[in-house]
Protein backbone atom coordinates (compact mmCIF):
# COMPACT_ATOMS: atom_id res chain seq x y z
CA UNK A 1 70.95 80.54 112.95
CA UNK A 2 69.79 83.42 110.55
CA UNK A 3 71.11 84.40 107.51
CA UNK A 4 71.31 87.86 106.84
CA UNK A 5 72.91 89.21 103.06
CA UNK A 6 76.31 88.55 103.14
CA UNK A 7 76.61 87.18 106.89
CA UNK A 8 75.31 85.04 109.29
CA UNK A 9 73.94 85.36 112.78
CA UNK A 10 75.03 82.87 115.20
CA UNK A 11 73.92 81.87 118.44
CA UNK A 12 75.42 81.12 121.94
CA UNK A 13 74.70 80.48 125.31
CA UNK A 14 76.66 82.67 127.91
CA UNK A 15 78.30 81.67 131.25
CA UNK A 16 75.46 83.51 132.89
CA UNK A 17 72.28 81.75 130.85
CA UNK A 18 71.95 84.80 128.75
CA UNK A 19 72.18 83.95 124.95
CA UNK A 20 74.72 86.14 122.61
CA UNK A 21 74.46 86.83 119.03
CA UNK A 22 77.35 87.60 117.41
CA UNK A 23 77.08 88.41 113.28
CA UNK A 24 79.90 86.87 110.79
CA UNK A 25 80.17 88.57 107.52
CA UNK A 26 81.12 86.00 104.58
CA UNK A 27 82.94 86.07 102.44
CA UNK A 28 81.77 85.50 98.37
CA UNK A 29 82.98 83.05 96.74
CA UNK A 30 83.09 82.30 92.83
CA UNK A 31 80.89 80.44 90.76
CA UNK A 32 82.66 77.47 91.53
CA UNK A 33 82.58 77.50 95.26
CA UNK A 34 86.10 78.50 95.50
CA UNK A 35 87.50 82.77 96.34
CA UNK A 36 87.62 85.01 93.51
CA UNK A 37 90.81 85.40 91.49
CA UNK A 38 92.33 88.29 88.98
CA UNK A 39 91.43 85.25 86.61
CA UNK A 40 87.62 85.32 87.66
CA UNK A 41 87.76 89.08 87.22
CA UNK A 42 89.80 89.01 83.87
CA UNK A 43 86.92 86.64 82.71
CA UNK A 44 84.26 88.90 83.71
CA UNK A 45 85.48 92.16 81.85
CA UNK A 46 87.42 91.12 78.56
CA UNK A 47 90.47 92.38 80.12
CA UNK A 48 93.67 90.20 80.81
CA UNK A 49 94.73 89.50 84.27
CA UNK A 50 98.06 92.20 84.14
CA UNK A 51 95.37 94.94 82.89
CA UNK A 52 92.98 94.01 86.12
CA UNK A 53 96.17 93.78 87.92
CA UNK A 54 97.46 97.09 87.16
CA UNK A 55 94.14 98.70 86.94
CA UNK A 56 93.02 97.61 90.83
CA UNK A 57 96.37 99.12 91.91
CA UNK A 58 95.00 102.68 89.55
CA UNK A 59 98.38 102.34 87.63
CA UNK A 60 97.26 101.89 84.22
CA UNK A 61 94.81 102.28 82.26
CA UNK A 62 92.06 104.62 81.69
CA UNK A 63 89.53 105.44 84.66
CA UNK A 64 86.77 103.96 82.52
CA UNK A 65 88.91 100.60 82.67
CA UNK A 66 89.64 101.07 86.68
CA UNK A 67 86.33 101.60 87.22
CA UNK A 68 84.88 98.99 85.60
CA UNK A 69 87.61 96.66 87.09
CA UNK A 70 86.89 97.98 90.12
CA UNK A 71 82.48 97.32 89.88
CA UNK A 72 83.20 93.62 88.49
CA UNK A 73 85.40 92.74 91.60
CA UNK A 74 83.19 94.05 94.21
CA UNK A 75 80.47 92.47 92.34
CA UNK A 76 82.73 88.78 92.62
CA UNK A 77 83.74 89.91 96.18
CA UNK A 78 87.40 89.56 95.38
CA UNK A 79 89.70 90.87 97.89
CA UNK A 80 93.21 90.84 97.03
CA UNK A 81 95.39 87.81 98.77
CA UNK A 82 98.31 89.93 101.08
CA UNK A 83 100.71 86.94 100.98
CA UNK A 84 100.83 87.20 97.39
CA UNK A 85 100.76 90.68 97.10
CA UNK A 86 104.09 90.90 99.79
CA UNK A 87 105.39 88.19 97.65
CA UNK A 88 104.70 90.11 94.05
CA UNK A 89 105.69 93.69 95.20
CA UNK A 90 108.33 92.65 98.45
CA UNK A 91 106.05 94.52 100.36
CA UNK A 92 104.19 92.79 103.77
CA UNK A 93 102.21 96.22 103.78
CA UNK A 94 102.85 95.84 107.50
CA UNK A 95 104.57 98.76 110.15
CA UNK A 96 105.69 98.13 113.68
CA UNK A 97 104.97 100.43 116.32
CA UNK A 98 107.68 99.34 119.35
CA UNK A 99 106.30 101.03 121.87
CA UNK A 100 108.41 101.73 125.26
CA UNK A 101 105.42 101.28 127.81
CA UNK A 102 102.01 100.83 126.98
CA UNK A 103 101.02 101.85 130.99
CA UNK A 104 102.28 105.48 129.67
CA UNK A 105 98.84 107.05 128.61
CA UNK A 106 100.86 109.60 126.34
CA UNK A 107 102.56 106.51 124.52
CA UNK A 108 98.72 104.90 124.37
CA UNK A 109 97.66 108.12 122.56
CA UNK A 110 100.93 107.97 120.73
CA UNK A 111 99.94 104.69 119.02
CA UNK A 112 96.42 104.74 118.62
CA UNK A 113 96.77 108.25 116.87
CA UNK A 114 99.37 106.16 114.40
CA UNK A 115 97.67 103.44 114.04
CA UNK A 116 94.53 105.09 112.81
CA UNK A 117 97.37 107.18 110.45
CA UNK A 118 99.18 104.09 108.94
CA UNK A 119 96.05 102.33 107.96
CA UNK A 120 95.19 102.25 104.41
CA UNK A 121 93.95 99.45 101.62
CA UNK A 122 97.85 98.77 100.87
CA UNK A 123 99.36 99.18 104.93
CA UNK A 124 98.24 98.16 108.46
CA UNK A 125 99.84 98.91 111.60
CA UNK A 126 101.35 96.25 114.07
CA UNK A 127 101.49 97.92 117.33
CA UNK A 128 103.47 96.33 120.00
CA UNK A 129 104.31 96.90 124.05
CA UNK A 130 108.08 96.79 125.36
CA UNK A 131 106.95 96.79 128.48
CA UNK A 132 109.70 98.75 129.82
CA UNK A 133 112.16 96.52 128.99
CA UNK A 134 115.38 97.53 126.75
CA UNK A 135 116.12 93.91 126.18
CA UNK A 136 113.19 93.22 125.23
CA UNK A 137 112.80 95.75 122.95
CA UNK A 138 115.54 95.09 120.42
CA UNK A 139 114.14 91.41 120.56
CA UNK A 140 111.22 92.60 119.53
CA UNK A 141 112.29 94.59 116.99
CA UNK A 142 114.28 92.01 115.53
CA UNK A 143 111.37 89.79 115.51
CA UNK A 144 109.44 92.52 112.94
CA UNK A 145 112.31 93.02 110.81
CA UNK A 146 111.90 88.46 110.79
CA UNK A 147 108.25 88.92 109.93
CA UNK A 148 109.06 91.50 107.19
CA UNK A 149 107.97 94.74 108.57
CA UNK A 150 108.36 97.46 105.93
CA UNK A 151 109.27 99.59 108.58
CA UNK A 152 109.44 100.27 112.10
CA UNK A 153 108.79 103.15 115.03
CA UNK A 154 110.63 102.85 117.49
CA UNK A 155 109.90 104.77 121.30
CA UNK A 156 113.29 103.76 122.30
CA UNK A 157 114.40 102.28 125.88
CA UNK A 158 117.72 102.61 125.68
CA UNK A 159 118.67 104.45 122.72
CA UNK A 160 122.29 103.83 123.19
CA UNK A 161 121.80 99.98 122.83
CA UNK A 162 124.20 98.92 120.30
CA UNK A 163 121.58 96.44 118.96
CA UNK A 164 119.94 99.05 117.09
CA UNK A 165 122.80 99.19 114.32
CA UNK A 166 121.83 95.72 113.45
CA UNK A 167 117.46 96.45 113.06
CA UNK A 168 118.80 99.59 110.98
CA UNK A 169 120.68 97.45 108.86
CA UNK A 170 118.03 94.99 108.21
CA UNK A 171 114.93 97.24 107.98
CA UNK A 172 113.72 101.06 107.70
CA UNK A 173 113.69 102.41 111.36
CA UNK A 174 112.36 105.73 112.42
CA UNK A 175 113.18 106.96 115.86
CA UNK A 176 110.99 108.76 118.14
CA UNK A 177 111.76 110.63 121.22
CA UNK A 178 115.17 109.81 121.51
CA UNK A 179 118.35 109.31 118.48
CA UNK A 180 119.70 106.15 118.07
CA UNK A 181 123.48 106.86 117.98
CA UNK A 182 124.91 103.71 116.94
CA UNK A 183 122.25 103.10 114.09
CA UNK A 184 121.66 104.81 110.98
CA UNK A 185 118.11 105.61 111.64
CA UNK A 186 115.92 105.95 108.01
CA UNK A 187 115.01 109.24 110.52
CA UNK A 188 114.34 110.38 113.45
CA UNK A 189 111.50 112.66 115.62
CA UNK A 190 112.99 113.94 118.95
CA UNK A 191 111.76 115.57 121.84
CA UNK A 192 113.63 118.63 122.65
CA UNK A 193 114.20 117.54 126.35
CA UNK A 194 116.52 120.10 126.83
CA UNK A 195 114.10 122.81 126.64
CA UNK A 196 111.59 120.61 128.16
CA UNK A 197 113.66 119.95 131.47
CA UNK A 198 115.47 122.65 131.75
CA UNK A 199 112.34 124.74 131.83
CA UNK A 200 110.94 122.60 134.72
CA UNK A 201 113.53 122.15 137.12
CA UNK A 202 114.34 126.08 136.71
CA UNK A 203 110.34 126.42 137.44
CA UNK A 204 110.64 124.82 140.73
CA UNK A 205 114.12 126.72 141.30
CA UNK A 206 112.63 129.67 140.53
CA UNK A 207 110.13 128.78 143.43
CA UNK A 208 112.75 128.64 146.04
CA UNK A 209 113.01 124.72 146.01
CA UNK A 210 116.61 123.04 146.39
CA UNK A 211 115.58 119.47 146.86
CA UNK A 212 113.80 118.02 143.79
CA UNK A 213 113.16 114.24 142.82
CA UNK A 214 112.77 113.45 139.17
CA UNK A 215 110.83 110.29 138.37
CA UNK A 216 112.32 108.61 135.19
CA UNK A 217 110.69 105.98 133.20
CA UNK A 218 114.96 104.67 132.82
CA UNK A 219 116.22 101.84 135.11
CA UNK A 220 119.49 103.47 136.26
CA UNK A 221 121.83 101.10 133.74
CA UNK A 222 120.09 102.87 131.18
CA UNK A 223 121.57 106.02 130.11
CA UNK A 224 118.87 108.34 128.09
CA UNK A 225 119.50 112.14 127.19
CA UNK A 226 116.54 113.36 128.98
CA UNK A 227 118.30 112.09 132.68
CA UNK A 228 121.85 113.05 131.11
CA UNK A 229 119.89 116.45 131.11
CA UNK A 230 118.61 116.47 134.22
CA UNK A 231 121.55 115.97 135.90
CA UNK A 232 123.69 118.53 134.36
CA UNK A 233 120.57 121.34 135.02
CA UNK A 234 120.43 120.73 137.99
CA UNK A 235 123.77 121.10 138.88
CA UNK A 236 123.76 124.63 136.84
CA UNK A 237 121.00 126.06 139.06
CA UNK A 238 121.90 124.40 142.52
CA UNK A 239 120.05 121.93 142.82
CA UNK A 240 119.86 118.78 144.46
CA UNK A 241 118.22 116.33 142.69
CA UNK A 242 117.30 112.36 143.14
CA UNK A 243 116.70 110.57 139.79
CA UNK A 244 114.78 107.99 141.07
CA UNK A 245 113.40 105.17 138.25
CA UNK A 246 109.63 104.98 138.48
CA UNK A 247 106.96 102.80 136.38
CA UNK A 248 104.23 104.04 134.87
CA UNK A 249 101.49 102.23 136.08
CA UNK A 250 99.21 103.54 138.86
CA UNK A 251 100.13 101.09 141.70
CA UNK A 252 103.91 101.23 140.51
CA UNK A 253 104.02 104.76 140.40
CA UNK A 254 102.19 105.23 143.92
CA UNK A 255 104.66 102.45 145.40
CA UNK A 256 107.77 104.55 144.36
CA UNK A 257 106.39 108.14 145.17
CA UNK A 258 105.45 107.29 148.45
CA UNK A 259 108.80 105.92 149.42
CA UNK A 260 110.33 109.02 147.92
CA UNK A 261 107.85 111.16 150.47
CA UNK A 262 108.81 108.93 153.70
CA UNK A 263 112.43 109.10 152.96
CA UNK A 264 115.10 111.69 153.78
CA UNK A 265 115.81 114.35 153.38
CA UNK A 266 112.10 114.61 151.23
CA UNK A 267 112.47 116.82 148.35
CA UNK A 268 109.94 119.76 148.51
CA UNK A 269 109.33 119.34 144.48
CA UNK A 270 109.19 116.53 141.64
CA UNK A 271 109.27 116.48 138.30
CA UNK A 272 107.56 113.55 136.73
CA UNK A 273 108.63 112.68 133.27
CA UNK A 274 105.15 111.34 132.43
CA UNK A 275 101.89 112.60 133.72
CA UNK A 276 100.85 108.99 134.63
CA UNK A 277 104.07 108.51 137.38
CA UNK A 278 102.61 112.66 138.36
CA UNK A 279 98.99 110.56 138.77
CA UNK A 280 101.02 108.19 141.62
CA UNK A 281 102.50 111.05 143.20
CA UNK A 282 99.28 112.56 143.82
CA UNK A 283 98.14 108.88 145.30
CA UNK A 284 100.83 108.94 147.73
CA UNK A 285 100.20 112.30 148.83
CA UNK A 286 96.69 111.75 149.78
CA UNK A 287 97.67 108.63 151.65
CA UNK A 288 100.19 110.49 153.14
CA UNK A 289 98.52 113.75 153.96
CA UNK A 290 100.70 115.55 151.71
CA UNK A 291 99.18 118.77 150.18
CA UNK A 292 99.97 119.90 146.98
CA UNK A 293 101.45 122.17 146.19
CA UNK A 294 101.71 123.44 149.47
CA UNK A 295 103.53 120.78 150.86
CA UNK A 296 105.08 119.26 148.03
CA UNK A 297 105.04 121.18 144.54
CA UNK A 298 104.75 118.80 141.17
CA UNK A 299 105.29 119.20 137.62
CA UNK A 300 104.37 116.19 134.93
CA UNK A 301 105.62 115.91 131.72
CA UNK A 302 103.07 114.99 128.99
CA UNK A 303 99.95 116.69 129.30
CA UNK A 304 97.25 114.32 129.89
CA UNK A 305 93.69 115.18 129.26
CA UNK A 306 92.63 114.32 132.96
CA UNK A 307 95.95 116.28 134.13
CA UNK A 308 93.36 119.50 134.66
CA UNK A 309 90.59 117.64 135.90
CA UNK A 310 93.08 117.18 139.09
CA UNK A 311 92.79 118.59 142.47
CA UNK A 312 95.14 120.79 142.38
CA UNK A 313 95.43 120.61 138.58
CA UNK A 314 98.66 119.70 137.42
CA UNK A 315 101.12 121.79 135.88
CA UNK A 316 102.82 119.79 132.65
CA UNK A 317 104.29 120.18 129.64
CA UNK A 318 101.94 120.11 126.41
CA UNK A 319 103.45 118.79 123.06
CA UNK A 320 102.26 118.65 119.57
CA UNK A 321 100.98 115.38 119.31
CA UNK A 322 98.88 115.80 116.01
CA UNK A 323 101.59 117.43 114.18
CA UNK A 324 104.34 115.11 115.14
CA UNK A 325 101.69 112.00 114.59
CA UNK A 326 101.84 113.77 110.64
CA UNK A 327 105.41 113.83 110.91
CA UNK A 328 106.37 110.55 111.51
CA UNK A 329 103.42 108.92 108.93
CA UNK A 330 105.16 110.86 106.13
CA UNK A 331 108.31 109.67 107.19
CA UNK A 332 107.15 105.75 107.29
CA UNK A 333 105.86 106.71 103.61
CA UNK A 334 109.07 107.79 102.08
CA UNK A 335 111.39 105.02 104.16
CA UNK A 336 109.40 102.34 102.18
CA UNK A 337 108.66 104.18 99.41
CA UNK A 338 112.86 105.71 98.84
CA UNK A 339 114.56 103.84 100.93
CA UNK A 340 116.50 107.32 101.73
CA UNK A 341 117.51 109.28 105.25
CA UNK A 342 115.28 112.12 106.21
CA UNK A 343 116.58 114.98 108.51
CA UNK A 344 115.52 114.91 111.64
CA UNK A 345 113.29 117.19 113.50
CA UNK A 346 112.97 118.39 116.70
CA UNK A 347 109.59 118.28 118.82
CA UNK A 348 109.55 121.87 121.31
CA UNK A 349 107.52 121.15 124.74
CA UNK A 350 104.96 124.36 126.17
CA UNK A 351 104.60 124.54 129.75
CA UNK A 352 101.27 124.65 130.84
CA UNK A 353 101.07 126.45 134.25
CA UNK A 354 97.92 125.06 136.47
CA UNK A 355 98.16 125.11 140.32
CA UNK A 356 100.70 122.23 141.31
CA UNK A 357 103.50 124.77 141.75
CA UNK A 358 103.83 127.20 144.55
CA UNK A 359 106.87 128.03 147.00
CA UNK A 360 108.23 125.35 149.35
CA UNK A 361 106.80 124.92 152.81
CA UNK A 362 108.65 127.76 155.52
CA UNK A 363 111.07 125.85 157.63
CA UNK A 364 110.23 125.41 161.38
């Protein structure tokens, strides 16, 4: 075992004979063998422990005094103790992020993006997979607002749950994608799905098709705004449309996509309300000899980065994930920080034409 400053090397023996070295940084401890306190730190400058208190936290004093606070406890290697910070300021320092589905790659981006956002010296991010589950969901939130989450984002399932009044009540919640009608959201980020959709299916209408499948991420108990949309364009511009619940995962997604293409009558286009069910389309169609878009036009709904890299490349809808990632991290900030409601804003979708669209097949 080697000893390197301020860690230690340690040795072990892999599964396959080969040996692993894996380094442990420790951690410094006092004079006396035990961590370093505000005590240990008050000793060390002249100062008392509410000046090295404030002064680590850059509220008082002058930046002579923080920065001499600040040199003596990296020299001790203190590190402030969270549990009695979140007891001192009623603060855990910690935000959920309920995801709806971690399979959706947009959601993935979604959370990484604020997770990188939301980390800071006083905050950490706890990000956490619904699994497409609306049940679920509200248990989970409920057990972050039991764990003392200073806030939570929410990607909701069913936005219409009435479960969500109760999280609101108990803890700062700000809503992405989708409102939360029956709680009073700290605020809210939505997707304008009515531009969004409507601008699809009237794409494919546009094209000449009639018969359309729309793959929703919703079991069909769940009633969301974006299928609530769907319907009601559809029947505007003649259409007939199957909303037809679909996972996000690749198998999942192939699974329902290719028993939408055997069955009847088979719509001629689909509009997949996430790239990754669009990705499962394109499986079944190669299984099935399907061509796109010649045989069967597509449209997805996220904008993927391997979207174009697709044979055809798909058609989807881009939106503004860096801006609305700033958005919603400003919003967390001044839940916690005012405890006040926040207008909503609206998130606009921009179709981004490739080559999965064309005219439907001739009939025979």
């Amino acid at each position: 075992m080697k000893r390197f400053k301020g860690a230690v090397v340690k040795r072990y023996l892999t599964a396959d004979g080969n040996v692993s070295m894996v380094m442990v940084r420790l951690s410094r401890m006092s004079g006396t063998g035990r961590r370093p306190t505000l005590k240990d730190i008050a000793a060390d400058t002249g100062l008392s422990m509410a000046a090295v208190s404030y002064a680590l936290r850059g509220l008082q004093g002058t930046p002579e005094t923080r920065q001499r606070v600040r040199e003596a406890a990296e020299r001790l290697g203190y590190q402030a103790d969270p549990v009695a910070r979140a007891l001192a300021s009623g603060r855990s320092g910690s935000v959920g992020v309920l995801c709806a589905s971690l399979e959706d790659l947009w959601q993935q981006r979604l959370a990484a993006a604020l997770g990188r956002e939301l980390l800071s010296p006083e905050r950490n991010a706890w990000i956490i997979d619904s699994a497409g589950d609306a049940d679920r969901q509200l248990e989970l939130a409920q057990h972050l607002v039991d764990h003392r989450a200073d806030a939570i984002v929410v990607i909701p399932i069913d936005p219409a749950a009435k479960g969500w009044a109760e999280i609101a009540r108990q803890a700062p919640v700000i809503a992405v994608g989708d409102a939360l009608p029956a709680a009073k959201a700290k605020s809210e980020v939505l997707f304008d799905n009515e531009t969004g959709i409507s601008t699809a299916l009237r794409r494919l209408a546009e094209a000449g098709h009639q018969t359309v499948a729309v793959l929703s991420p919703s079991r069909r108990s769940v009633e969301r705004p974006a299928e609530e949309i769907a319907q009601r364009v559809a029947v505007s511009l003649g259409l007939n449309v199957n909303l037809v619940p679909c996972p996000h995962d690749l198998a999942g997604a192939t699974e329902v996509a290719r028993a939408v293409l055997t069955g009847t009558p088979r719509p001629t286009g689909i509009l997949a309300l996430a790239d990754s069910m669009a990705f499962g389309v394109y499986a079944a169609c190669s299984e099935l000899g399907i061509r796109v878009p010649d045989e069967l036009s597509l449209l997805g709904y996220d904008d993927q980065p391997m979207s174009q890299l697709l044979t055809p490349p798909l058609s989807t809808f881009h939106w503004p994930l860096d801006e609305l990632v700033t958005d919603v991290v400003a919003r967390v900030t001044s839940a916690i920080d005012t405890n006040r409601r926040v207008r909503r804003t609206t998130v606009v979708p921009e179709l981004i034409e490739r080559g999965s669209v064309a005219a439907p097949p001739a009939k025979a």
